[in-house]
PDB file of N, CA and C in Angstrom:
ATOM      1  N   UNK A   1     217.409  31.638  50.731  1.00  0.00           N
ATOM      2  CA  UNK A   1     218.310  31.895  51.823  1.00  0.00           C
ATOM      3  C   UNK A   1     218.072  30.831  52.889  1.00  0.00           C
ATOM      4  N   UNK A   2     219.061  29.996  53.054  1.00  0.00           N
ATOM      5  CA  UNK A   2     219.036  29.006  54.151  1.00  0.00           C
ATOM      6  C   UNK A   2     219.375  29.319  55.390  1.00  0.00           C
ATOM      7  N   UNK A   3     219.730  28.651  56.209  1.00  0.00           N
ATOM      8  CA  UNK A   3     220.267  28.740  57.676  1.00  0.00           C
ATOM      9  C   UNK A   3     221.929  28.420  57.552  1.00  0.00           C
ATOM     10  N   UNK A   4     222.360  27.364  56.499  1.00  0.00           N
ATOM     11  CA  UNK A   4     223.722  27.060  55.682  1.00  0.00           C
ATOM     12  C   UNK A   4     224.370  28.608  55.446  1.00  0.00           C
ATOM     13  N   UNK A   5     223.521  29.546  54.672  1.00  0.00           N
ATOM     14  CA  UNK A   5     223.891  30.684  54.203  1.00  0.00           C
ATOM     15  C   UNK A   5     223.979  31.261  55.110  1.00  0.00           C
ATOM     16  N   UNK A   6     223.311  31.517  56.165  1.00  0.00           N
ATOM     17  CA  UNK A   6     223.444  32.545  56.990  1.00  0.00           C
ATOM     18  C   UNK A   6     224.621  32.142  57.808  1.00  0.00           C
ATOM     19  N   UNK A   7     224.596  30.758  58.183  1.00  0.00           N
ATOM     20  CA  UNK A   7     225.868  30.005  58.665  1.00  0.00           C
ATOM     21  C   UNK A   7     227.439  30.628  58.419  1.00  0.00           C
ATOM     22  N   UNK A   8     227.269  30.201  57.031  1.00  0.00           N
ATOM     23  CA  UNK A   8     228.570  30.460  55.958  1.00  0.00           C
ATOM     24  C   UNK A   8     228.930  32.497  55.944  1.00  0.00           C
ATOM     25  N   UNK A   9     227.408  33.209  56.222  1.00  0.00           N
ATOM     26  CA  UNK A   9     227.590  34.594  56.341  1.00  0.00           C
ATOM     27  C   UNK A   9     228.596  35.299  57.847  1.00  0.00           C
ATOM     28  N   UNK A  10     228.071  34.598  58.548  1.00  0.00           N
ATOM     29  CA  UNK A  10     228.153  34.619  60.091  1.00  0.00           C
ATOM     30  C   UNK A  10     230.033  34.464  60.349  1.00  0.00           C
ATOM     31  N   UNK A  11     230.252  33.264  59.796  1.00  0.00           N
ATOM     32  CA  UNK A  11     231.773  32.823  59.652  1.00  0.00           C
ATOM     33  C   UNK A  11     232.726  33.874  58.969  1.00  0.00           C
ATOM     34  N   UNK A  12     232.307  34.101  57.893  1.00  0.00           N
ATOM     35  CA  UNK A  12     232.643  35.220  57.005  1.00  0.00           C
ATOM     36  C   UNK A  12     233.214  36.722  58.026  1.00  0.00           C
ATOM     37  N   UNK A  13     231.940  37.038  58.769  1.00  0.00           N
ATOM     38  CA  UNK A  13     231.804  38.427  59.732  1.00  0.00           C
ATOM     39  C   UNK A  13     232.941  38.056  61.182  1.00  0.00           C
ATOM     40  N   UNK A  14     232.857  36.824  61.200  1.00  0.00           N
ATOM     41  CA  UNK A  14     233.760  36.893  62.378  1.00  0.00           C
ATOM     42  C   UNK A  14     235.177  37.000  61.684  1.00  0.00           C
ATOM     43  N   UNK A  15     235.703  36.485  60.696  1.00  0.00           N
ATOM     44  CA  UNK A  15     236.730  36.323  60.228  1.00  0.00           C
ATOM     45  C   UNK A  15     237.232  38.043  60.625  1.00  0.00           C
ATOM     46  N   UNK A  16     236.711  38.935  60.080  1.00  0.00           N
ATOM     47  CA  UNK A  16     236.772  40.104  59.624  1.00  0.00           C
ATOM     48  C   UNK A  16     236.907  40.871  60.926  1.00  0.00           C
ATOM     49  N   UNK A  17     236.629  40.746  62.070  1.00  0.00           N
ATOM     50  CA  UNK A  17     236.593  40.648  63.379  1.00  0.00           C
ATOM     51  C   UNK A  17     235.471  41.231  64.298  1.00  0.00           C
ATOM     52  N   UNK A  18     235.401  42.311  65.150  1.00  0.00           N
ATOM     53  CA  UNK A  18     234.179  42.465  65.870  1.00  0.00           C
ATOM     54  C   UNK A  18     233.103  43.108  64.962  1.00  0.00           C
ATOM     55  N   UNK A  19     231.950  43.208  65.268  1.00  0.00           N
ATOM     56  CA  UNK A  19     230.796  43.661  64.561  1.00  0.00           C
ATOM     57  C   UNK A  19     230.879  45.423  64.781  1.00  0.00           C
ATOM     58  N   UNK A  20     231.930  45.791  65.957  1.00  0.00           N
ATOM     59  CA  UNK A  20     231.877  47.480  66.307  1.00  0.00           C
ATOM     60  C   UNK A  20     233.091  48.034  65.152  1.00  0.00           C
ATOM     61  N   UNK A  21     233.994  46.622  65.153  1.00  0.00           N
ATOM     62  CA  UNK A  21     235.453  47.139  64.305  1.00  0.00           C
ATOM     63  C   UNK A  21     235.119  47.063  62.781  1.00  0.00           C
ATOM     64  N   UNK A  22     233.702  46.517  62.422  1.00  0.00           N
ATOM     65  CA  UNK A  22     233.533  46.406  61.139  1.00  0.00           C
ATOM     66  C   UNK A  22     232.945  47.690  60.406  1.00  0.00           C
ATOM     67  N   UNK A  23     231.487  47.794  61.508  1.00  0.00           N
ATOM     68  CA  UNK A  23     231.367  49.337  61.556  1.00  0.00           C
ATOM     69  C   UNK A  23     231.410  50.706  61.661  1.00  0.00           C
ATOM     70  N   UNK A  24     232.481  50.475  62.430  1.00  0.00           N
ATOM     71  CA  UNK A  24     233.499  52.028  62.365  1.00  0.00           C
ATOM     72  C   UNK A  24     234.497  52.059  61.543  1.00  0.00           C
ATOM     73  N   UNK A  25     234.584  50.912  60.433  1.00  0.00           N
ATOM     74  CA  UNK A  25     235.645  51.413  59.079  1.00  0.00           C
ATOM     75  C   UNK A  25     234.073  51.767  58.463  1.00  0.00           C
ATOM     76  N   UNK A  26     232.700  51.733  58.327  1.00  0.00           N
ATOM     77  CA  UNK A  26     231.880  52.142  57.574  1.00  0.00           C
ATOM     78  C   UNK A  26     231.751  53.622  57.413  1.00  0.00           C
ATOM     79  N   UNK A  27     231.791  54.623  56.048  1.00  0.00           N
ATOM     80  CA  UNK A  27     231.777  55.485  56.209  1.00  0.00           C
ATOM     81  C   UNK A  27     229.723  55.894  56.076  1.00  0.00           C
ATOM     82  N   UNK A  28     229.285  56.995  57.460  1.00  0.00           N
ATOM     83  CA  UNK A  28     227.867  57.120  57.541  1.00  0.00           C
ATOM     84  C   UNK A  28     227.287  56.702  58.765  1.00  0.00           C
ATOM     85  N   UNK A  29     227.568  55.385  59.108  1.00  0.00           N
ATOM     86  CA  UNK A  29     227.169  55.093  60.379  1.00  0.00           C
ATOM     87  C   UNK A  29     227.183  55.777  62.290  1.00  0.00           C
ATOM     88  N   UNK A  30     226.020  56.076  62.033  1.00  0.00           N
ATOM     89  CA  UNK A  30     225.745  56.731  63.094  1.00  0.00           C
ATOM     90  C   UNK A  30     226.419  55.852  64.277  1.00  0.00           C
ATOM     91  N   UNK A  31     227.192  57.329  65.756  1.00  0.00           N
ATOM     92  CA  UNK A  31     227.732  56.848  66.035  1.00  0.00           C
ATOM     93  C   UNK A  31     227.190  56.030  67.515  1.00  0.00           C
ATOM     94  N   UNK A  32     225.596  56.161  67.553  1.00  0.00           N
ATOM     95  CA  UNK A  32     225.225  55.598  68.287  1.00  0.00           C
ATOM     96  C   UNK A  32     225.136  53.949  68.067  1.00  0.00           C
ATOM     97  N   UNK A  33     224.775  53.823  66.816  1.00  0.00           N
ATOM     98  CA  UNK A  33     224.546  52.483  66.288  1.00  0.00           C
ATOM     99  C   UNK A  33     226.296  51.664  66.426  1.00  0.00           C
ATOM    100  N   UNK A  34     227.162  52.398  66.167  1.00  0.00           N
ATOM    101  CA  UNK A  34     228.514  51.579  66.622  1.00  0.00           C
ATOM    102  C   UNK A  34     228.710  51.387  67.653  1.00  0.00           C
ATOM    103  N   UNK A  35     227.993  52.102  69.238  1.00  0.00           N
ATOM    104  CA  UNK A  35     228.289  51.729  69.954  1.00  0.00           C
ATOM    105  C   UNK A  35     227.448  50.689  70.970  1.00  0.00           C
ATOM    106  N   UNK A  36     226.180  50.945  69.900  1.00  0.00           N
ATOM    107  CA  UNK A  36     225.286  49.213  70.271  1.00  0.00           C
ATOM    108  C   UNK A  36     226.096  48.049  69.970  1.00  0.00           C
ATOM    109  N   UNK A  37     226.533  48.239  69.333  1.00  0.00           N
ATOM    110  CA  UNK A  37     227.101  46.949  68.369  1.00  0.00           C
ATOM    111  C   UNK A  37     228.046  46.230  69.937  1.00  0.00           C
ATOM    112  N   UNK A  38     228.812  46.800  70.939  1.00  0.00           N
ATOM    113  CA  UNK A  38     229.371  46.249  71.374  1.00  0.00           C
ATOM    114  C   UNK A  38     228.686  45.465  72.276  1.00  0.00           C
ATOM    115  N   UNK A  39     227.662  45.397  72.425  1.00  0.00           N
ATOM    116  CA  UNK A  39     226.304  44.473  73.521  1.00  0.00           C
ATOM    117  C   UNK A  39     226.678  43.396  72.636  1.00  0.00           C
ATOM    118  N   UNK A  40     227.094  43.060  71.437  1.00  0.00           N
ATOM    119  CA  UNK A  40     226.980  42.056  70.528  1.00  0.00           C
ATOM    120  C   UNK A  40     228.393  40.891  71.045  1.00  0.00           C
ATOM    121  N   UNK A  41     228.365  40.491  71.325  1.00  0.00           N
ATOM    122  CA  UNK A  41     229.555  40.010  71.785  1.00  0.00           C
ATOM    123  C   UNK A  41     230.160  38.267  70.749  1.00  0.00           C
ATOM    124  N   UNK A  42     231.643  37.801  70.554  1.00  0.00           N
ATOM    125  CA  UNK A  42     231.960  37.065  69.787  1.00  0.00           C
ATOM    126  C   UNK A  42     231.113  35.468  70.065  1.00  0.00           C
ATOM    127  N   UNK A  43     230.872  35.964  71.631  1.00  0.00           N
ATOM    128  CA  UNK A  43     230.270  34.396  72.335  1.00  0.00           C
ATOM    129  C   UNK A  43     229.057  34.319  71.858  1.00  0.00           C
ATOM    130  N   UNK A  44     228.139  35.173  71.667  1.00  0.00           N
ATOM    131  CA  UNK A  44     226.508  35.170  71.295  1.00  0.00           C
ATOM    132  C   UNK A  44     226.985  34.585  69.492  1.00  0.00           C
ATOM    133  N   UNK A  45     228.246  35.380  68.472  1.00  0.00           N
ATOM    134  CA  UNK A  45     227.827  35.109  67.604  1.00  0.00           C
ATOM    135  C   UNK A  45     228.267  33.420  67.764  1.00  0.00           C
ATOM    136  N   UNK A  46     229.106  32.694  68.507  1.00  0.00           N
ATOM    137  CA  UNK A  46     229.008  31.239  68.654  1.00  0.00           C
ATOM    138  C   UNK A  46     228.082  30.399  68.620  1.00  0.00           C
ATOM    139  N   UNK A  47     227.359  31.410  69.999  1.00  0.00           N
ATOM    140  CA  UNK A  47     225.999  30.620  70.406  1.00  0.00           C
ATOM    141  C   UNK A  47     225.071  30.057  69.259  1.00  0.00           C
ATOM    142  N   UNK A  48     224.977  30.801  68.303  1.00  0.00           N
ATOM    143  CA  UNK A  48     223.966  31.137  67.508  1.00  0.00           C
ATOM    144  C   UNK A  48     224.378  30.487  66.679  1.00  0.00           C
ATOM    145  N   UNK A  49     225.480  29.989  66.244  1.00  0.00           N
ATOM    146  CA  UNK A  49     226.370  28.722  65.248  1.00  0.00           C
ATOM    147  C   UNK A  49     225.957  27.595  65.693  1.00  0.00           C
ATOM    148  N   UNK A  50     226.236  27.864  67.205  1.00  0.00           N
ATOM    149  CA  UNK A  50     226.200  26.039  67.320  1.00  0.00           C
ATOM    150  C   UNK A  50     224.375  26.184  67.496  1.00  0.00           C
ATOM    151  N   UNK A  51     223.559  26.699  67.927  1.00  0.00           N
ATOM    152  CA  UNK A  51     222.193  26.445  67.508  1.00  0.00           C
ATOM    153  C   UNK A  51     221.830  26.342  66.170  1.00  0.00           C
ATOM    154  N   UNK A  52     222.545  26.933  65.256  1.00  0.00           N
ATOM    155  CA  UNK A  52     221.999  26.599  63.742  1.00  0.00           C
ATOM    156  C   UNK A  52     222.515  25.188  63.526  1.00  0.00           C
ATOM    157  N   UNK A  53     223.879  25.127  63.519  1.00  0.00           N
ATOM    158  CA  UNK A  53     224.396  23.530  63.346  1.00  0.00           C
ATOM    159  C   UNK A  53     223.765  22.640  63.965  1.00  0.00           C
ATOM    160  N   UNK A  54     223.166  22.814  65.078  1.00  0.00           N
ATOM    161  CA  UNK A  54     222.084  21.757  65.834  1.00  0.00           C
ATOM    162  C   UNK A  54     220.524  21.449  64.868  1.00  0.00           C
ATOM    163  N   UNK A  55     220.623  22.125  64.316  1.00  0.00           N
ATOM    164  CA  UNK A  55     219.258  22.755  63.836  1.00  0.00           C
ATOM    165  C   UNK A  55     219.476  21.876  62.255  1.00  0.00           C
ATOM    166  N   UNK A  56     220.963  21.498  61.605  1.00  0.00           N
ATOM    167  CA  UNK A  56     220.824  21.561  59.953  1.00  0.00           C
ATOM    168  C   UNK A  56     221.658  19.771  60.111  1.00  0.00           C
ATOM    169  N   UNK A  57     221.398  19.280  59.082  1.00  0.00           N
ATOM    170  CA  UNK A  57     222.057  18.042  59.165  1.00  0.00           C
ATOM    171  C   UNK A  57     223.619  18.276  58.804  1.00  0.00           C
TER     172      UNK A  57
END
């Protein structure tokens, strides 16, 4: 598992859209844990792109 993969994972999850809208089609998920999810915001998962891409040739 690379940083590429997690890269390529990351892209994937945004496509699909927020991390709260992914988990409340999950059937089970507690409904506290869906509503952490919204601290998660689309800009952090950016952030965290362009630090890996900084990071990989």
């Amino acid at each position: 598992f690379t940083l590429e993969d997690f890269l390529s994972q990351l892209q994937q999850v945004k496509k699909l859209g927020s991390l709260g809208g992914i988990l409340s089609l999950l059937p089970g998920v507690p409904k506290e844990l869906k509503g952490a999810t919204d601290a998660i915001e689309d800009r952090q998962v950016s952030q965290v792109e362009a630090i890996i891409r900084s990071m990989t040739p």
